[in-house]
Protein backbone atom coordinates (compact mmCIF):
# COMPACT_ATOMS: atom_id res chain seq x y z
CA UNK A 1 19.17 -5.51 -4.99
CA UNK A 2 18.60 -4.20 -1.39
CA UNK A 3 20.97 -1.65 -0.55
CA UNK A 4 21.62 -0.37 3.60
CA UNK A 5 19.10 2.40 4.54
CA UNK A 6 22.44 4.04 6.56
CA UNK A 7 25.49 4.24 3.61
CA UNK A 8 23.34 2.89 0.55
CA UNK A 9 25.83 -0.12 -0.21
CA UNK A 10 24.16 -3.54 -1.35
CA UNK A 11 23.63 -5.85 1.32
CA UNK A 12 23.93 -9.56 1.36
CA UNK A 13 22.67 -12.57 3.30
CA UNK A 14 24.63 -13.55 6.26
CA UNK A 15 23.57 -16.33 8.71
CA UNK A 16 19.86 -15.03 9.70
CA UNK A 17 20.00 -11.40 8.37
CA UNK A 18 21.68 -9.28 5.88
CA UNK A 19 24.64 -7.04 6.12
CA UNK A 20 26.62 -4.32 3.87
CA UNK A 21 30.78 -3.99 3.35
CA UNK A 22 30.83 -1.39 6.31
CA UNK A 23 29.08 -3.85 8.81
CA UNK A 24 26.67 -2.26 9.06
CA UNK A 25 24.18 -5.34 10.02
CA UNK A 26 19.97 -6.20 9.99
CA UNK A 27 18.55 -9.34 11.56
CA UNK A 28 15.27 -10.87 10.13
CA UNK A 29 12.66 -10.82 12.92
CA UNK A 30 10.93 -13.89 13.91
CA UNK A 31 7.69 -13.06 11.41
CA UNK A 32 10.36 -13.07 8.27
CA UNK A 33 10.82 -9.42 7.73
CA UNK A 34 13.71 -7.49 7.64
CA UNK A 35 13.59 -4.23 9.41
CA UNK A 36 16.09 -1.38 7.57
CA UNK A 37 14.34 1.57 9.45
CA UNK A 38 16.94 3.06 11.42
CA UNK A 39 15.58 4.59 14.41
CA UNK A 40 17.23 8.32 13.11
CA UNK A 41 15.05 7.65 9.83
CA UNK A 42 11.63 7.72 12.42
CA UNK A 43 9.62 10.19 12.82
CA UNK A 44 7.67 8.81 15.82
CA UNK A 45 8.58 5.87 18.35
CA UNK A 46 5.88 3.36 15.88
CA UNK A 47 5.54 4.95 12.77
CA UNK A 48 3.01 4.41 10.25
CA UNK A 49 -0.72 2.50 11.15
CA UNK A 50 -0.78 1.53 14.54
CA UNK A 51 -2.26 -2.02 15.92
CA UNK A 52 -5.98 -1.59 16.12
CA UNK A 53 -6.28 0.42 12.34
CA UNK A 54 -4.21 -2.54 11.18
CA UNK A 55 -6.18 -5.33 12.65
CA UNK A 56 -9.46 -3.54 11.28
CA UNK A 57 -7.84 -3.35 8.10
CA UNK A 58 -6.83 -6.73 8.00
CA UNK A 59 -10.50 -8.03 9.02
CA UNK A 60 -12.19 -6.16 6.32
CA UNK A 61 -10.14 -6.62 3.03
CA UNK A 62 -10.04 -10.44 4.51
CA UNK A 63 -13.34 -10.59 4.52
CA UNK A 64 -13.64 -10.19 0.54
CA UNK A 65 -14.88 -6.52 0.68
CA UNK A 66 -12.22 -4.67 -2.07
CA UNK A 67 -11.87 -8.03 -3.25
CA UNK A 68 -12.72 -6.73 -7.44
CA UNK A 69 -9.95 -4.10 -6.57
CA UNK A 70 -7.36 -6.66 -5.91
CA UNK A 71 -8.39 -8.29 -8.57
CA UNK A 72 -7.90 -6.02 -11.32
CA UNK A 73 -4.69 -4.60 -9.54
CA UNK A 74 -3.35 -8.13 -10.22
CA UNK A 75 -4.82 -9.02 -13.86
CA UNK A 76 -2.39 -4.82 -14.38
CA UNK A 77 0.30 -6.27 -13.30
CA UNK A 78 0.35 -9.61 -14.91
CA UNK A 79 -0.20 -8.08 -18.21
CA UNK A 80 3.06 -6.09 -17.88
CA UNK A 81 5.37 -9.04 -16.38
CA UNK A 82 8.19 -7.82 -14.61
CA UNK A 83 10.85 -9.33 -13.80
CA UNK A 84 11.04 -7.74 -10.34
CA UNK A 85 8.53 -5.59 -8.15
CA UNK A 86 7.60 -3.71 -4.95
CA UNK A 87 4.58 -2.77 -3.23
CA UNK A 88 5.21 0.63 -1.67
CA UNK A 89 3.03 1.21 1.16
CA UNK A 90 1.97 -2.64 1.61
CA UNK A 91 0.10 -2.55 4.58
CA UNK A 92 -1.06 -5.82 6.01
CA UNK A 93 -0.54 -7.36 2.10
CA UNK A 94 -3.47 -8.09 1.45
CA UNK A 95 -3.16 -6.53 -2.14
CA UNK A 96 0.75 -7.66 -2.52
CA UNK A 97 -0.13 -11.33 -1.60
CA UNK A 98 -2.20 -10.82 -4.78
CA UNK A 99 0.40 -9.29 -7.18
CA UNK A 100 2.22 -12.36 -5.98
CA UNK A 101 0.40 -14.89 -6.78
CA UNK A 102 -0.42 -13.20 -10.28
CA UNK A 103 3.43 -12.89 -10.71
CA UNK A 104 4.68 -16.46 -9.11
CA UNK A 105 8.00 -16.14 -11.54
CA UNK A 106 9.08 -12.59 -10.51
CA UNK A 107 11.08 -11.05 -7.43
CA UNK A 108 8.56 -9.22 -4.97
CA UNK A 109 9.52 -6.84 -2.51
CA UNK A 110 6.93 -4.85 0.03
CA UNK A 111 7.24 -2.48 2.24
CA UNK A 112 5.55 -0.53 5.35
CA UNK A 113 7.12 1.74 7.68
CA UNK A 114 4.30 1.00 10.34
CA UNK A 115 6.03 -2.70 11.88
CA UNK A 116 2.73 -3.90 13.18
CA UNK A 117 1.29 -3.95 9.57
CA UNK A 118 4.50 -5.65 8.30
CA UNK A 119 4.10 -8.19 11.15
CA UNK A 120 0.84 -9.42 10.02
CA UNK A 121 1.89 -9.30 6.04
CA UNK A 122 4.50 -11.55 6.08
CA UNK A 123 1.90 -14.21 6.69
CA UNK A 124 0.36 -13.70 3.90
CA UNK A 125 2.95 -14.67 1.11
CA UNK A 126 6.32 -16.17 2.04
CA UNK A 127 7.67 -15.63 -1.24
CA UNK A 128 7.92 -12.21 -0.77
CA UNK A 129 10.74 -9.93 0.62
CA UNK A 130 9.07 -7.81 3.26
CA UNK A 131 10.86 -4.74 4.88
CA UNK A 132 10.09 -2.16 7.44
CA UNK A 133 11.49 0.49 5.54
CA UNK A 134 10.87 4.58 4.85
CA UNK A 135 8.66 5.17 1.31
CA UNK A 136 11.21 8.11 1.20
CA UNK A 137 14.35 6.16 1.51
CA UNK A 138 13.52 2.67 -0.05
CA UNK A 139 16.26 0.49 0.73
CA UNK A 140 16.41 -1.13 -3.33
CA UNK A 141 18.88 0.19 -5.78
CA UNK A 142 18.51 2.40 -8.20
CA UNK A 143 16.75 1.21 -11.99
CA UNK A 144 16.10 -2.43 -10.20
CA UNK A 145 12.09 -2.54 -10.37
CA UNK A 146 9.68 -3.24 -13.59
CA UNK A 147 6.87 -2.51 -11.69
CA UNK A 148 6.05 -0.92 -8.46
CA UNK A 149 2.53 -0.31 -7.08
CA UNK A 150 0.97 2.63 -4.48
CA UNK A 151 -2.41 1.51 -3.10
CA UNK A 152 -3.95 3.80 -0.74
CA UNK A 153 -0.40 5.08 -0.13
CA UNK A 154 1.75 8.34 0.11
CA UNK A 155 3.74 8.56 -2.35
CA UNK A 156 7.37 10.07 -3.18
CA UNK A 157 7.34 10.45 -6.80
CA UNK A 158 11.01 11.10 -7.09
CA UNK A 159 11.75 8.08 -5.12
CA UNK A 160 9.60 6.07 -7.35
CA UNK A 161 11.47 7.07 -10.63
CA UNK A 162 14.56 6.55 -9.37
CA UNK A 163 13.44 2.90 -8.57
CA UNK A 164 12.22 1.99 -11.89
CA UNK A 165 13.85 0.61 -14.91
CA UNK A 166 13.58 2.55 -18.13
CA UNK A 167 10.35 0.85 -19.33
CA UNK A 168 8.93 -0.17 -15.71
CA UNK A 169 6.11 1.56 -14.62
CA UNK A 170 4.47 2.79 -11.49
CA UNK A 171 0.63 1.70 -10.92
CA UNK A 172 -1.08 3.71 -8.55
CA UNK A 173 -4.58 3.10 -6.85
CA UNK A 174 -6.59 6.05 -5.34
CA UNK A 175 -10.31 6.63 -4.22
CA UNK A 176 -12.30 8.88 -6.76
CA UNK A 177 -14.47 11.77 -5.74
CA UNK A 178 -17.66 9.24 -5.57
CA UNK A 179 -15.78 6.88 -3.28
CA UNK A 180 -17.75 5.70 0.37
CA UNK A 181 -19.75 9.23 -0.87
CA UNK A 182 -22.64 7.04 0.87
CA UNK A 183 -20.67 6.97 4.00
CA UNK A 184 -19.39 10.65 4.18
CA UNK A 185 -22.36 11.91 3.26
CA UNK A 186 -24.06 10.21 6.65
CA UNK A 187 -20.76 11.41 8.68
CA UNK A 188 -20.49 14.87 7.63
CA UNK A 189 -22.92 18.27 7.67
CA UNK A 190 -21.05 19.30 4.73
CA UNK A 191 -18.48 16.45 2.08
CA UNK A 192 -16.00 17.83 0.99
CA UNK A 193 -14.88 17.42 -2.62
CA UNK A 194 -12.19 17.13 -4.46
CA UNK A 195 -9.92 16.65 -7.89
CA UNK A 196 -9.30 12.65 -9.03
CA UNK A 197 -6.41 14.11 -11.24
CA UNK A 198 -5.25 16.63 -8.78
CA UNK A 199 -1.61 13.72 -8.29
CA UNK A 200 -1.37 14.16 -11.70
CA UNK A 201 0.66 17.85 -11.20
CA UNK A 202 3.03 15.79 -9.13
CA UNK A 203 4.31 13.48 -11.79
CA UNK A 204 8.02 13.97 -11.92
CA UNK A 205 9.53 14.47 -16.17
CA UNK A 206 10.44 11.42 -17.30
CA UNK A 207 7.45 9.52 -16.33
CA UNK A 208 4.33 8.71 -18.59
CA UNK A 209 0.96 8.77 -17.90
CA UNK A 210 0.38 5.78 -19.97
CA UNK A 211 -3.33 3.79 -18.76
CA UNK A 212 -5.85 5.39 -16.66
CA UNK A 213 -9.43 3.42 -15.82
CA UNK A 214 -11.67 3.43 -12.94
CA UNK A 215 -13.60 0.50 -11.07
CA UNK A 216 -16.66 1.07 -9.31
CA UNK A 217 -19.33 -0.99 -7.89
CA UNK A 218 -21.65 -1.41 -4.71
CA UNK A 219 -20.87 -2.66 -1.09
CA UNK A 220 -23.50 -4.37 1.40
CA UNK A 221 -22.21 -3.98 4.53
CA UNK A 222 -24.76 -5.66 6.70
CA UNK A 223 -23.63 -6.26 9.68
CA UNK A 224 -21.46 -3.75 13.13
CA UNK A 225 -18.51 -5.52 12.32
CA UNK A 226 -17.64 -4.41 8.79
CA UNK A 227 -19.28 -1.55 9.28
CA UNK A 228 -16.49 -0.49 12.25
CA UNK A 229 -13.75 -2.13 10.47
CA UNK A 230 -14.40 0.49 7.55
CA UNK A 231 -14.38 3.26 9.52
CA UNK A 232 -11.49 2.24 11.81
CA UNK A 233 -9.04 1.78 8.64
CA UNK A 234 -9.90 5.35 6.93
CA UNK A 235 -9.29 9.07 8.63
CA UNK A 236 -13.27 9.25 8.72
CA UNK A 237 -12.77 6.56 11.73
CA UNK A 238 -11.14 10.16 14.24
CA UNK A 239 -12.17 12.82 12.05
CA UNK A 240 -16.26 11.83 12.57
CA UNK A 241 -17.79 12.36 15.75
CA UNK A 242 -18.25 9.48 17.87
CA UNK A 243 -22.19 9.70 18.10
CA UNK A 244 -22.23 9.79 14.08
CA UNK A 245 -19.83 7.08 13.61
CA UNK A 246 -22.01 4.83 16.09
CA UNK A 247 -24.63 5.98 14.10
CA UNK A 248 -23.49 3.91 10.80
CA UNK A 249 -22.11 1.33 13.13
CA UNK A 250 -25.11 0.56 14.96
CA UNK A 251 -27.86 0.64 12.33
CA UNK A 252 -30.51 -2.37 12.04
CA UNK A 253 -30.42 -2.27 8.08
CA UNK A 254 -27.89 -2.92 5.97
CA UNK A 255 -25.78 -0.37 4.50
CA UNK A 256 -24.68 0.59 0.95
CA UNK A 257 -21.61 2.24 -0.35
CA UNK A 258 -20.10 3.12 -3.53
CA UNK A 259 -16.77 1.99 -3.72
CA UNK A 260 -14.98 3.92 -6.49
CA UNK A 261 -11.34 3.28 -7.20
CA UNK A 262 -9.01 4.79 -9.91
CA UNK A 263 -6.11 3.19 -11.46
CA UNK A 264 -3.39 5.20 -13.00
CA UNK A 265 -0.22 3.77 -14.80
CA UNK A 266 3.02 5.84 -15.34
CA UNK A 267 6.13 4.44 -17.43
CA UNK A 268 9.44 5.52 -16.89
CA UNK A 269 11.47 7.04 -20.17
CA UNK A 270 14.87 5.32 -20.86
């Protein structure tokens, strides 16, 4: 199933790691993850989210906030019962500890190429496989998943097909136009829209668009804490200025967003 990031041959468990025919070895870190990021696959010394945008991240979601996202994320996936699945882009896990426990019978693998995100995720579900890995160079052979899922991710489409099993699908969660619009709108002289649809030109042949829905509802955020959490896990957290951003940090009333998510389902053709 997982094949070396440097000659793509399957690797195997040896003693506390894994290792390929060519010896080309990976130890499992002290956390539980695997690491099969070779440094000539980095683009950066720590790629990916770096400690503090993780640690916000990890507060909020923890804190129940996208809690109805992960929630219908995992009711998708246990309606289409895979045998084996990733998480592409897991982050902290928060949303793969989910797909987990809605999927106790299948294999789960997740993945992050930022290691201090991966870290923190392998607490959340021992059950899973969790790698350090590249989203363009997944380190899983070809045809091996039933189901992979891209939440709040980059994503290489190509990649992603070559992953799934004829059948297996790819869900993929993305903000819609209205998302935080409450929240931009109070950051920015001018919001900037854009397309919900626009990743649909990007959809490789040989992949369906096969379920499409959106979820939206209100947030309270009423206290500093969330509030800074929010804007320290999205771009809006160094693309604001600092007086608007303590602005919405720092306000005595409580504020409301629109949280607006859409979910889009893609099968692969046999």
């Amino acid at each position: 199933m997982l094949t070396c990031p440097l000659c793509s041959a399957p690797l195997a468990s040896v003693d506390n790691g894994v290792a390929c025919p060519a010896g080309h070895r990976f130890d499992r870190a002290r956390q539980g993850y695997l690491n099969l990021l070779p440094v000539q696959h980095k683009n950066s010394r720590d790629p990916g989210d770096n400690q503090a945008m993780v640690e916000a991240r990890r507060d909020f979601l923890s804190a129940g906030h996208y809690a109805p996202v992960a929630r219908r994320l995992a009711e998708l996936a246990a309606e289409r019962a895979p045998q084996c699945w990733l998480d592409i882009g897991c982050g902290e896990g928060y949303y793969t500890a989910q797909i987990a426990e809605a999927l106790p019978a299948a294999e789960g693998y997740a993945l992050d190429i930022s290691r201090e995100a991966v870290k923190r995720a392998c607490r959340r579900s021992p059950a899973v496989t969790w790698l350090v890995a590249s989203m363009a160079r997944v380190p899983l052979a070809d045809a091996s998943c039933g189901f992979l899922a891209s939440v709040f991710s980059p994503l290489d489409w190509h990649e992603a097909k070559r992953l799934l099993a004829p059948g297996g699908g790819l869900m993929r969660i993305g903000p819609t136009r209205e998302h935080l619009m409450e929240l931009r709108q109070r950051l920015y002289d001018e919001v900037r829209d854009y397309s919900d649809d626009k990743h649909l030109a990007l959809v490789p042949e040989g992949m369906v668009h096969d379920h499409s829905e959106t979820l939206t509802f209100r947030l309270t955020l009423d206290n500093p804490k969330a509030r800074a959490d929010l804007l320290a896990m999205t771009p809006h957290g160094w693309r604001a200025s600092a007086e608007k951003r303590a602005a919405v940090i720092d306000q005595a009333d409580p504020f409301e967003v629109t949280v607006s998510m859409r979910y889009d389902y893609f099968v692969r053709q046999g």
